[in-house]
Protein backbone atom coordinates (compact mmCIF):
# COMPACT_ATOMS: atom_id res chain seq x y z
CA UNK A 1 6.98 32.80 21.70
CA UNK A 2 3.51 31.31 22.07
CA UNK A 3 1.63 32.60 25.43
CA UNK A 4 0.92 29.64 26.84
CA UNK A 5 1.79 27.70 29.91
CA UNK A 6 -0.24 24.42 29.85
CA UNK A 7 1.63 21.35 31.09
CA UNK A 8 1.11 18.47 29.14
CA UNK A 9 1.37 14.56 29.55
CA UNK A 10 -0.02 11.13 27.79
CA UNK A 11 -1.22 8.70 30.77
CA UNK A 12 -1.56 5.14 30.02
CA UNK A 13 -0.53 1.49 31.19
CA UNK A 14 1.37 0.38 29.38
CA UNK A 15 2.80 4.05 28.24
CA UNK A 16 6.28 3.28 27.20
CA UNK A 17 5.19 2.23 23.52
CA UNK A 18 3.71 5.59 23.06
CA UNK A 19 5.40 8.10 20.37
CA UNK A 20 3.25 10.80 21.80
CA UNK A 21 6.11 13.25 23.23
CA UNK A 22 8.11 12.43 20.28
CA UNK A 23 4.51 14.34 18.14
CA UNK A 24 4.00 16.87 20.71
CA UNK A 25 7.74 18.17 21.83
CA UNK A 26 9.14 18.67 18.51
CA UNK A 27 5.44 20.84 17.91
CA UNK A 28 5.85 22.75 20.84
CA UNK A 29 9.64 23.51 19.84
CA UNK A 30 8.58 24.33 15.64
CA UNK A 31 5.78 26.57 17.35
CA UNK A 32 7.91 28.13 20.23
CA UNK A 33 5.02 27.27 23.04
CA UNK A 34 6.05 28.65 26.03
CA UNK A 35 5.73 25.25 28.51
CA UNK A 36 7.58 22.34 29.65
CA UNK A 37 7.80 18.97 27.77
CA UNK A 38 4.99 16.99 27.00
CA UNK A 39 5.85 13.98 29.23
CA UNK A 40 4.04 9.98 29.44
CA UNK A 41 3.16 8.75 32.78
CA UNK A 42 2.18 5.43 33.61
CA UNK A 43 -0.48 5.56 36.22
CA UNK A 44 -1.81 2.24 38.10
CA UNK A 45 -5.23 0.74 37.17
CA UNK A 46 -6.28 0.09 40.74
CA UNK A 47 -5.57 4.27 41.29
CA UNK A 48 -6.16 5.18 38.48
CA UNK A 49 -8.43 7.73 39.39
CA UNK A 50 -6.91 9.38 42.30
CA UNK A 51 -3.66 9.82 40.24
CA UNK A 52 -5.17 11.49 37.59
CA UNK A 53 -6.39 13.66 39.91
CA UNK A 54 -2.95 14.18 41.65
CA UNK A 55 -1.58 15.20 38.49
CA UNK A 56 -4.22 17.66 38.61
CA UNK A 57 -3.12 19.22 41.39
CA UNK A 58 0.95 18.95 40.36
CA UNK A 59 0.13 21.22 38.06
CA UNK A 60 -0.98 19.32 34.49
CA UNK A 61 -3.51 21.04 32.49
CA UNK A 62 -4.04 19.17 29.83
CA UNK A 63 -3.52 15.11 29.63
CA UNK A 64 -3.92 12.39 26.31
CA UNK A 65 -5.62 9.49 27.88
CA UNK A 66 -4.97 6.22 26.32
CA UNK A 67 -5.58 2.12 27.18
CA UNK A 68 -7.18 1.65 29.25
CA UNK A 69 -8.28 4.53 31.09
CA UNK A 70 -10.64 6.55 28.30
CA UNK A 71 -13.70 4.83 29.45
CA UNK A 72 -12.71 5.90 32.94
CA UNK A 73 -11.38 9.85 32.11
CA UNK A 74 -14.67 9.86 30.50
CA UNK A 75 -16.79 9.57 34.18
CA UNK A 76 -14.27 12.11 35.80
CA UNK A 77 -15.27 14.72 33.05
CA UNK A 78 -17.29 17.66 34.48
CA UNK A 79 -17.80 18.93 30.82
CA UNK A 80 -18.56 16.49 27.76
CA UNK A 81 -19.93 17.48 24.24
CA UNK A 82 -22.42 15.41 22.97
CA UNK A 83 -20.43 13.07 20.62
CA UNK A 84 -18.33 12.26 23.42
CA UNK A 85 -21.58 11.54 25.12
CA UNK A 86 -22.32 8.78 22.58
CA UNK A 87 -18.72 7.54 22.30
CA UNK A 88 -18.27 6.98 26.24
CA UNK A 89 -15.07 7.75 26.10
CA UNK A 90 -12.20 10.67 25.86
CA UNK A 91 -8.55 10.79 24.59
CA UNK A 92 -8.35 14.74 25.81
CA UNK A 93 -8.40 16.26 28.62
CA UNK A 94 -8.38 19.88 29.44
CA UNK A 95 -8.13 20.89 33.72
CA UNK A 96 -8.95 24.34 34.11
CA UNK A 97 -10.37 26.34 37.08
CA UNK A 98 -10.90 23.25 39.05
CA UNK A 99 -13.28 21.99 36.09
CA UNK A 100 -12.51 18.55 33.69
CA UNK A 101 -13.74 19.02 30.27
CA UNK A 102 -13.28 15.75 28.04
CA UNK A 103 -12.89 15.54 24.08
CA UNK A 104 -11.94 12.47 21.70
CA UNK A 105 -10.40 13.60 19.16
CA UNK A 106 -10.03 10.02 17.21
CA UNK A 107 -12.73 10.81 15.11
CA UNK A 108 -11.07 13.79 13.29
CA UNK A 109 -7.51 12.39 13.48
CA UNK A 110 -8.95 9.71 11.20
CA UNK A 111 -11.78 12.03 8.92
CA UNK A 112 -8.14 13.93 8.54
CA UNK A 113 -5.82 11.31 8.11
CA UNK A 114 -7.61 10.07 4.82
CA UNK A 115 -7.13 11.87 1.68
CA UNK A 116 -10.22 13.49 -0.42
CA UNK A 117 -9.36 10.68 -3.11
CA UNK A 118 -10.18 8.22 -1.11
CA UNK A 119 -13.23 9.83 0.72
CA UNK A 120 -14.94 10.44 -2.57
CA UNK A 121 -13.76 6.96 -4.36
CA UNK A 122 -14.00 4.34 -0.89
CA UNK A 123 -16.19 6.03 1.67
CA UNK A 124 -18.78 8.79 1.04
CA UNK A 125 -22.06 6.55 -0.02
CA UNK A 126 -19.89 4.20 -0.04
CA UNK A 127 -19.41 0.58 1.55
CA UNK A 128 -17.14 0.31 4.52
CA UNK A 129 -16.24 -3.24 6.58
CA UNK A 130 -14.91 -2.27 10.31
CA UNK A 131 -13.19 -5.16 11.79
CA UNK A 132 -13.85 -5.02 16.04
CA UNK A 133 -16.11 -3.77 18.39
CA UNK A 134 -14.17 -1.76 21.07
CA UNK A 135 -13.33 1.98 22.01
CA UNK A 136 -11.64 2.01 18.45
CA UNK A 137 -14.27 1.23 16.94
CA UNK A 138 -16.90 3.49 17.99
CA UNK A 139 -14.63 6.38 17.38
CA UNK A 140 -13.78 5.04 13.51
CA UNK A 141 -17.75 3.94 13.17
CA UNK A 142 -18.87 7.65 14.43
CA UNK A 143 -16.26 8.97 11.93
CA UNK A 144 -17.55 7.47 8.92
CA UNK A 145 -21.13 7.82 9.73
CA UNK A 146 -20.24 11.63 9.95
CA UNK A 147 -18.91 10.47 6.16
CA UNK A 148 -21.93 8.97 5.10
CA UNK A 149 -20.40 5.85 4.58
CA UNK A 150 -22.79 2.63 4.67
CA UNK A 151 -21.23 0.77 7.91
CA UNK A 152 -21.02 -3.48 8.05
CA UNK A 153 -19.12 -4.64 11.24
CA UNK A 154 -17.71 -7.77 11.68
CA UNK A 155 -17.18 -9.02 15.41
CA UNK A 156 -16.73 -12.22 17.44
CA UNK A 157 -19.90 -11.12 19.92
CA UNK A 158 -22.67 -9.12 17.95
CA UNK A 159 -23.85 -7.84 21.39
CA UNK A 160 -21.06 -5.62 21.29
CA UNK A 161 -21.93 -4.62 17.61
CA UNK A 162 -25.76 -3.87 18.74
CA UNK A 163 -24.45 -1.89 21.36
CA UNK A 164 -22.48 0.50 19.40
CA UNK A 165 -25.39 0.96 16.92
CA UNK A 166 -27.56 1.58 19.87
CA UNK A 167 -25.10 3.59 22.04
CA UNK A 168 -24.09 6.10 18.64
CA UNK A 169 -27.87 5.39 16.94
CA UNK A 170 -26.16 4.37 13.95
CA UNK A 171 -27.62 1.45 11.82
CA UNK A 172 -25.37 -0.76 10.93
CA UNK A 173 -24.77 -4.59 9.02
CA UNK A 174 -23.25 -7.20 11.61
CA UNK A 175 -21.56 -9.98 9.92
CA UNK A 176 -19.36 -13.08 11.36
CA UNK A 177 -15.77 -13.32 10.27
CA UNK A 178 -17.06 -16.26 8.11
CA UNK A 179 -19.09 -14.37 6.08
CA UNK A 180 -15.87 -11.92 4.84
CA UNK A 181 -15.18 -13.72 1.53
CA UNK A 182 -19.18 -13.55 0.98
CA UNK A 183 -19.46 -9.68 1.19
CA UNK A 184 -15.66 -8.68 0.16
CA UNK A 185 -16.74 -8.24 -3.56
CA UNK A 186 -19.54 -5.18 -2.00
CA UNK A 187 -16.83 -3.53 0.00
CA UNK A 188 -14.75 -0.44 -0.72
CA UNK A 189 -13.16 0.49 2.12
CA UNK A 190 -11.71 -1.83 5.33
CA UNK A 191 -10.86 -1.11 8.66
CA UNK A 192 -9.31 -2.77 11.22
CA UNK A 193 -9.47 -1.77 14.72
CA UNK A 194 -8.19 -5.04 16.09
CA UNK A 195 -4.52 -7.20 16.94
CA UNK A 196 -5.26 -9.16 14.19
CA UNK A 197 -2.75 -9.47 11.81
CA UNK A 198 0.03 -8.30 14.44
CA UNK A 199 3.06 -10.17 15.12
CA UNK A 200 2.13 -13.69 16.29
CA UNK A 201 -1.71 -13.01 15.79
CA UNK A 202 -4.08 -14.79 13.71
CA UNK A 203 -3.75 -12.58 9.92
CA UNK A 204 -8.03 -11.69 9.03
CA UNK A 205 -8.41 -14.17 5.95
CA UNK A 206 -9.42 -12.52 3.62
CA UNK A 207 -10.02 -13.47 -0.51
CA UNK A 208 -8.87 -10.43 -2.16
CA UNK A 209 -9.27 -12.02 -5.44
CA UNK A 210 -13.00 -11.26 -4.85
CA UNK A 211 -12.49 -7.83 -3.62
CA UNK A 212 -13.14 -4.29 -5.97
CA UNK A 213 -9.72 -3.01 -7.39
CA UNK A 214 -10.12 0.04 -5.95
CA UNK A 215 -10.09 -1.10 -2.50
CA UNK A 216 -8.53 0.41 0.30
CA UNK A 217 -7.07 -0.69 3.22
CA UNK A 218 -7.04 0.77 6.61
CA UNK A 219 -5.02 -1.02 9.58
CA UNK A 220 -5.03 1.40 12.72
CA UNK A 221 -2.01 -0.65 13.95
CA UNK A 222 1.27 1.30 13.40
CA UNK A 223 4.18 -0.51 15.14
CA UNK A 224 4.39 -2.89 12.67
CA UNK A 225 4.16 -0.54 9.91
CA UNK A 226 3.04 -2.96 7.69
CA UNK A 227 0.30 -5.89 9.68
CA UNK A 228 -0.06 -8.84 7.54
CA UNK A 229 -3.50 -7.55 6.42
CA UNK A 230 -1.48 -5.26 5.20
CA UNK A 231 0.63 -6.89 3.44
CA UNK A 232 -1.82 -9.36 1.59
CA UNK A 233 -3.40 -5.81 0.47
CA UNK A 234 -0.25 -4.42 -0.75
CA UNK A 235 0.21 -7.99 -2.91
CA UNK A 236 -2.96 -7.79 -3.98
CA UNK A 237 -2.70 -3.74 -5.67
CA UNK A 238 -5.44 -2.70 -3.55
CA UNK A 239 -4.43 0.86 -1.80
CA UNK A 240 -3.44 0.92 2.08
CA UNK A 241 -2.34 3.00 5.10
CA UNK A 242 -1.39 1.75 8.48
CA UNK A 243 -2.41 3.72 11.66
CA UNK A 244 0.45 6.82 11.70
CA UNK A 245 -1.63 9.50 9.86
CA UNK A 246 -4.10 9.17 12.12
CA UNK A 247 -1.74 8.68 15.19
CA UNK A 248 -0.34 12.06 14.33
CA UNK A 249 -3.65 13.76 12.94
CA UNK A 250 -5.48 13.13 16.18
CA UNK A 251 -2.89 14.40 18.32
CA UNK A 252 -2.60 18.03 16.50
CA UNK A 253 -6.53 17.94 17.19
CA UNK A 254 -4.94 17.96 20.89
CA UNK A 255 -2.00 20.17 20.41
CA UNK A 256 -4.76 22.67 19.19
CA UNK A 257 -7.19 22.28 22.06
CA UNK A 258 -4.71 22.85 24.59
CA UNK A 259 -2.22 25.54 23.01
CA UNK A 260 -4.36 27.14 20.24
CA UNK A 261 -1.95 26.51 17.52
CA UNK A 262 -2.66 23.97 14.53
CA UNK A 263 0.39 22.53 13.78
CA UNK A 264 1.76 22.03 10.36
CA UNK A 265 1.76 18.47 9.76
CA UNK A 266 4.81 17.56 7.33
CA UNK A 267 6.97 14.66 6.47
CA UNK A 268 9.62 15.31 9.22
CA UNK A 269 7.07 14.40 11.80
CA UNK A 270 6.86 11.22 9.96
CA UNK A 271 10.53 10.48 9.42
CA UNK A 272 11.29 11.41 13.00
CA UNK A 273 8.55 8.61 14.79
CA UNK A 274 9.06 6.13 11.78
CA UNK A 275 12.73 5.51 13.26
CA UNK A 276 11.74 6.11 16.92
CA UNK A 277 9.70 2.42 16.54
């Protein structure tokens, strides 16, 4: 059995969407860790703070943060690395000796969660279109800078877009959602960090009679499995992948910070949260 004692939680609000303890209890069972259940906890936004720090003291070492407190775990951090510096926020949280050290690890759930294929064909010197301009989205556009991907973004507000570039000291294209069907033909890899194109949301219109046939697809959204971006790309032959590799890829990032185990990632992971949602 695995010497460690770590107790381990997601904290969010909502929380009871999340298909984290599903991930992390049947890794801690494969890998024998020697702790209790990862659990989710839905904390209140007007406490937020104080009941993290509660949690602290019941005993949790190591908490997933997601909406919408990352932007506020990320001020209660003692310790920070520098990308987390840039990305202003943290999805990891490790309590030890009375000290908070914060990590994301978004970025590497989604470098991991795409397959060398597509990095070499779709991203690396390569053209990539990031739909949004929140948390998400600073994580993927850090991630595929690291990828040396050229970056367009395409948000509602280009403030927000300027800010990212600033915040990260990226450079990067802003573009209006009119101008998709004007670039589409350039692009060889999409993202979507946004609701769009969840169930009744406006679907991103997009001409993918313009668009390379190589492209690929990216939707972070995972419950549905298939958004109806998704779906136009699937009719159209372009490649695609929703957001569950990455879902699953970020959180053994966790599972390794906190227990010092990588876990084998294999299909029964996926079969067991594709009929959880």
């Amino acid at each position: 059995m695995s010497e460690t004692t770590i107790k381990t939680a997601v904290i969010g609000n909502p929380i009871q969407h999340s298909l984290s303890p599903q991930i992390h209890n049947y890794w801690i069972k494969q890998n024998k860790v020697n702790t209790t259940n990862y659990e989710k906890i839905k904390i209140d936004i007007s406490s937020a703070a104080d009941e993290i720090k509660n949690l602290f003291e019941c005993g949790f070492g190591g908490l997933n943060v997601t909406i919408p407190f990352k932007e506020l775990a990320y001020k209660l951090c003692d310790n920070v690395d520098l990308p987390i510096q840039k990305l202003k926020a943290v999805n990891t949280i490790v309590y030890k000796n009375n000290i908070i050290t914060g990590y994301n690890t978004d970025p590497a759930g989604f470098i991991n969660s795409i397959n060398d294929q597509i990095k070499n064909n779709n991203i690396i010197k390569k053209n990539s279109l990031v739909f949004g301009a929140g948390g998400s989205a600073r994580s993927i556009i850090y991630a595929l800078n690291k990828m040396e991907s050229n970056i367009t973004v395409i948000n509602r507000t280009a403030e927000k877009v300027e800010l990212i570039s600033k915040d990260l000291d990226i450079p990067l294209k802003i573009k209006s959602y009119k101008e998709i069907n004007n670039i589409i033909s350039d692009i060889d890899l999409i993202v979507n960090t946004t609701s769009l194109g969840m169930k009744d949301n406006h679907n991103i219109e997009i001409d993918f009679d313009k668009s390379k046939a190589n492209l690929h697809v990216y939707d972070l959204i995972y419950n549905p499995q298939q958004t109806k971006l998704l779906i136009d790309a699937e009719m159209s032959g372009c490649t695609y992948q929703n957001g569950l590799d990455m879902l699953v890829h970020q959180a053994a990032e966790s599972f390794f910070i906190w227990h010092g185990i990588y876990p084998t990632i294999n299909e029964e992971i996926f079969s067991i949260i594709r009929e959880l949602k």
